[in-house]
Protein backbone atom coordinates (compact mmCIF):
# COMPACT_ATOMS: atom_id res chain seq x y z
CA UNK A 1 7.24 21.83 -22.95
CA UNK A 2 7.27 23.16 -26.54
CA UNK A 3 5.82 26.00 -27.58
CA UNK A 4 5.10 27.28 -31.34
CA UNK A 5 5.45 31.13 -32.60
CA UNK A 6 3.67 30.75 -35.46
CA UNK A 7 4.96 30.84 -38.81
CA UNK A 8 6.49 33.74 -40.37
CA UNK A 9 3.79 33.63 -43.76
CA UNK A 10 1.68 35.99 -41.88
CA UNK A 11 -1.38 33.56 -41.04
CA UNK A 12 -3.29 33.49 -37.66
CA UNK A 13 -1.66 30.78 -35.62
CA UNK A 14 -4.39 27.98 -35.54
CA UNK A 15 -3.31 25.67 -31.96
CA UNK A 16 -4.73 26.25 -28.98
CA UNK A 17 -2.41 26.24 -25.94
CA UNK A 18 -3.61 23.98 -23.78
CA UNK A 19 -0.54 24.17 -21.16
CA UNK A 20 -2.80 26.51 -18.83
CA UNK A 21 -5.55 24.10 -19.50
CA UNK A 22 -3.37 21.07 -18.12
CA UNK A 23 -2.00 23.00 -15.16
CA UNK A 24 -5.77 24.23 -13.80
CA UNK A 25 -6.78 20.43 -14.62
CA UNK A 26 -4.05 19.21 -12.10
CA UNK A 27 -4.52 21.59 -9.29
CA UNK A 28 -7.85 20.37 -9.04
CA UNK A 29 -6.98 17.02 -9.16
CA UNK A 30 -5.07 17.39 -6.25
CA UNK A 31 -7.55 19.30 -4.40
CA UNK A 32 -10.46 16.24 -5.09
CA UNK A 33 -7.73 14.15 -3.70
CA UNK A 34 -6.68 16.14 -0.61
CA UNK A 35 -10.42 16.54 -0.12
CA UNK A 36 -11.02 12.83 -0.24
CA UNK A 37 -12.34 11.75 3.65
CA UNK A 38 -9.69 8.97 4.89
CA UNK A 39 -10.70 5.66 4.79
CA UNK A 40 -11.52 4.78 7.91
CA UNK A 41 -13.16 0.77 7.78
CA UNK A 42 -12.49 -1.66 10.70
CA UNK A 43 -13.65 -4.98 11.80
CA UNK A 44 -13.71 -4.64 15.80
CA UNK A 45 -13.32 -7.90 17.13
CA UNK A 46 -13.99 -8.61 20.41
CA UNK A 47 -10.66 -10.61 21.79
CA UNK A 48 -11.06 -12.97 25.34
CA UNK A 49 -8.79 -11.34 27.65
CA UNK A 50 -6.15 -13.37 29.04
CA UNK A 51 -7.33 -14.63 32.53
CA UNK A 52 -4.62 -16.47 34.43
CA UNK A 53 -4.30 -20.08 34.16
CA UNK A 54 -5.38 -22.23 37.45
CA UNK A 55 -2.35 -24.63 38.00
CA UNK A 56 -3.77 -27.68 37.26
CA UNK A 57 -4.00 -27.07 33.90
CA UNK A 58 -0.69 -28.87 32.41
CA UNK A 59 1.34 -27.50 29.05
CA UNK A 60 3.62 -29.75 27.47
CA UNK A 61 6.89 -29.47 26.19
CA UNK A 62 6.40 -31.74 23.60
CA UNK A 63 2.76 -31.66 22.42
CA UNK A 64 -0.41 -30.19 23.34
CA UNK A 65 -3.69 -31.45 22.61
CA UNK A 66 -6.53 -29.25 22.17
CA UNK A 67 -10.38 -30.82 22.23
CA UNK A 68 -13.39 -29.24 21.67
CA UNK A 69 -16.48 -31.03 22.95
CA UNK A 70 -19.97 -31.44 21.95
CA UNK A 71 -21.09 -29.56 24.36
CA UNK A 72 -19.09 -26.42 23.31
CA UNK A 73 -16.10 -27.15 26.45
CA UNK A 74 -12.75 -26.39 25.61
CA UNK A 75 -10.08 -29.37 26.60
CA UNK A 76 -6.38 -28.55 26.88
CA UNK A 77 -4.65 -31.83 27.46
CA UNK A 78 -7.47 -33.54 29.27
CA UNK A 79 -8.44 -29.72 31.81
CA UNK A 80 -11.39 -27.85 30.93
CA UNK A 81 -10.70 -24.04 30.28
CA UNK A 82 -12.56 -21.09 28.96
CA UNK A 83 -11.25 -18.74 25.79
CA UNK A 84 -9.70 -16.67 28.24
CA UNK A 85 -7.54 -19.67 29.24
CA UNK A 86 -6.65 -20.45 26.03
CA UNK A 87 -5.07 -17.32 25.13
CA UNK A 88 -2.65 -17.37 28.29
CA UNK A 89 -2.26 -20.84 27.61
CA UNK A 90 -1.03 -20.12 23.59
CA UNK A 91 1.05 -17.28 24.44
CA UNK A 92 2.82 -19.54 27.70
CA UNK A 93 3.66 -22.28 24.80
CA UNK A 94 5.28 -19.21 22.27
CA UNK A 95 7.87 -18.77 25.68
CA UNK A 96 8.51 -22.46 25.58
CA UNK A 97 12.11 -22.84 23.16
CA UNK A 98 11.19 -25.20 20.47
CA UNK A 99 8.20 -24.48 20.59
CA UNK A 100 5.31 -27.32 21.36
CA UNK A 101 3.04 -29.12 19.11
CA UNK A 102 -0.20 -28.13 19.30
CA UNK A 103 -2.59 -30.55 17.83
CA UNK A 104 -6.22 -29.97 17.49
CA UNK A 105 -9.05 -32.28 17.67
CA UNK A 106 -12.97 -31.19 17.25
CA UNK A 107 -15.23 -34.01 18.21
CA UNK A 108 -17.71 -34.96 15.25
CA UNK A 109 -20.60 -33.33 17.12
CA UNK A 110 -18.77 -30.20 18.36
CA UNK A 111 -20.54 -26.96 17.84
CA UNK A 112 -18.65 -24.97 14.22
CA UNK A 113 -18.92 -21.74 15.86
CA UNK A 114 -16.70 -22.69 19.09
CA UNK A 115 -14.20 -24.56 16.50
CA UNK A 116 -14.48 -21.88 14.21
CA UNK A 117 -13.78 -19.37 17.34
CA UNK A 118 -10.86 -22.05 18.72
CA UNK A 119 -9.44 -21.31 15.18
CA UNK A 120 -9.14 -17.50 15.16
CA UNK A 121 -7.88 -17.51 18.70
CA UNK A 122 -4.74 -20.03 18.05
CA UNK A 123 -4.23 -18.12 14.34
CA UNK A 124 -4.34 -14.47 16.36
CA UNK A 125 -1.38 -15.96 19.04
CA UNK A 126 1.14 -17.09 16.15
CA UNK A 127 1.50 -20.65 16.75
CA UNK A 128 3.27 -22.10 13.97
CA UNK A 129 3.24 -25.68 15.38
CA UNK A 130 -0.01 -26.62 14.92
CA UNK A 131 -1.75 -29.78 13.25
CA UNK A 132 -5.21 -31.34 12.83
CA UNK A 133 -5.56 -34.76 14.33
CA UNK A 134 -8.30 -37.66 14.47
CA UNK A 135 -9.27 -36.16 10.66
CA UNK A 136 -10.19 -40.14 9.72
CA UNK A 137 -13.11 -39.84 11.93
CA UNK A 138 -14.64 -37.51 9.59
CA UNK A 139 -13.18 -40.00 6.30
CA UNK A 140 -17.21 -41.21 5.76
CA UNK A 141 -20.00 -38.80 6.55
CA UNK A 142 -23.15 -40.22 7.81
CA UNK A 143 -26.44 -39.69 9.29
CA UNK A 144 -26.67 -39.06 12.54
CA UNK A 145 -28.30 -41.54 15.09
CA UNK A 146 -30.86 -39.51 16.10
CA UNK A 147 -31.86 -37.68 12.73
CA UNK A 148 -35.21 -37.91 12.03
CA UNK A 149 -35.50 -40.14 8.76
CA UNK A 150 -36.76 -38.33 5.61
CA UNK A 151 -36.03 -38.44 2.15
C-alpha cells in the first residue's frame, strides 16, 4: 500500500487514510463469518431395511422384471415381496458381473406413491441397467371404466 507525505508547499495534507479503516472493516468481517451458525439442513428419509430374501424369489442373470400392481404389491419376476425385499434383492443383482437388466413395469392402475417409492429405492441402490417397459399401454389416455360420467 501507498502512502502520501504531503507536499512540501506547506499545506495541511487533505486525504484521509483509510488503511486502518479497511483493516477494522475486515476483522469484523471475519468475525460475522466465524460467528455464522453452520448450516445444518437435512432431509431424513426413512430407508426399508434389507430383510433377507425367502428362496423362492428368483433373480436373473439376464433380466429382471419388476411389477407393481394395482393393489400396491410389489412383483419381482412373477414373487411378491415387500420394500425390504427389494433392497436385498437390488443390491444381490449389483454382485451379479454384467450386471442384469432390470426392467420396470407399473400397471395402468398402480398406486403413484408405491411407483414413485419403487423409483427412489432402485435410484438409492445404483442400478445402472434399468429400463421402462409396457410404456405403449399408456400411448392413449382414457377414462376409466368405472368413472362416474360428468362433463
Amino acid at each position: 500500500m501507498s502512502m502520501s507525505a504531503g507536499s512540501d508547499d506547506g499545506e495541511p495534507m487533505m486525504e484521509m487514510n483509510t488503511t486502518p479503516l479497511i483493516d477494522v472493516m475486515l476483522v469484523l468481517l471475519i468475525m460475522f463469518i466465524i460467528t455464522i451458525p453452520v448450516a445444518t439442513h437435512a432431509i431424513n428419509i426413512d430407508l426399508p431395511s434389507p430383510q433377507p430374501v425367502t428362496p423362492d424369489v428368483p433373480i436373473e442373470r439376464q433380466k429382471n422384471k419388476l411389477v407393481i400392481m394395482p393393489n400396491s404389491e410389489i412383483l419381482w419376476n412373477g414373487a411378491a415381496i415387500n420394500t425390504g425385499q427389494l433392497v436385498t434383492l437390488l443390491q444381490a443383482t449389483l454382485a451379479i458381473k454384467p450386471e442384469p437388466e432390470l426392467q420396470f413395469q407399473p400397471d395402468p392402475q398402480a398406486p403413484y406413491e408405491t411407483s414413485a417409492n419403487v423409483l427412489n429405492i432402485i435410484k438409492g441402490s445404483g442400478v445402472t441397467a434399468f429400463g421402462f417397459v409396457g410404456n405403449e399401454q399408456f400411448s392413449e389416455f382414457s377414462k376409466p371404466e368405472n368413472a362416474p360420467e360428468g362433463n
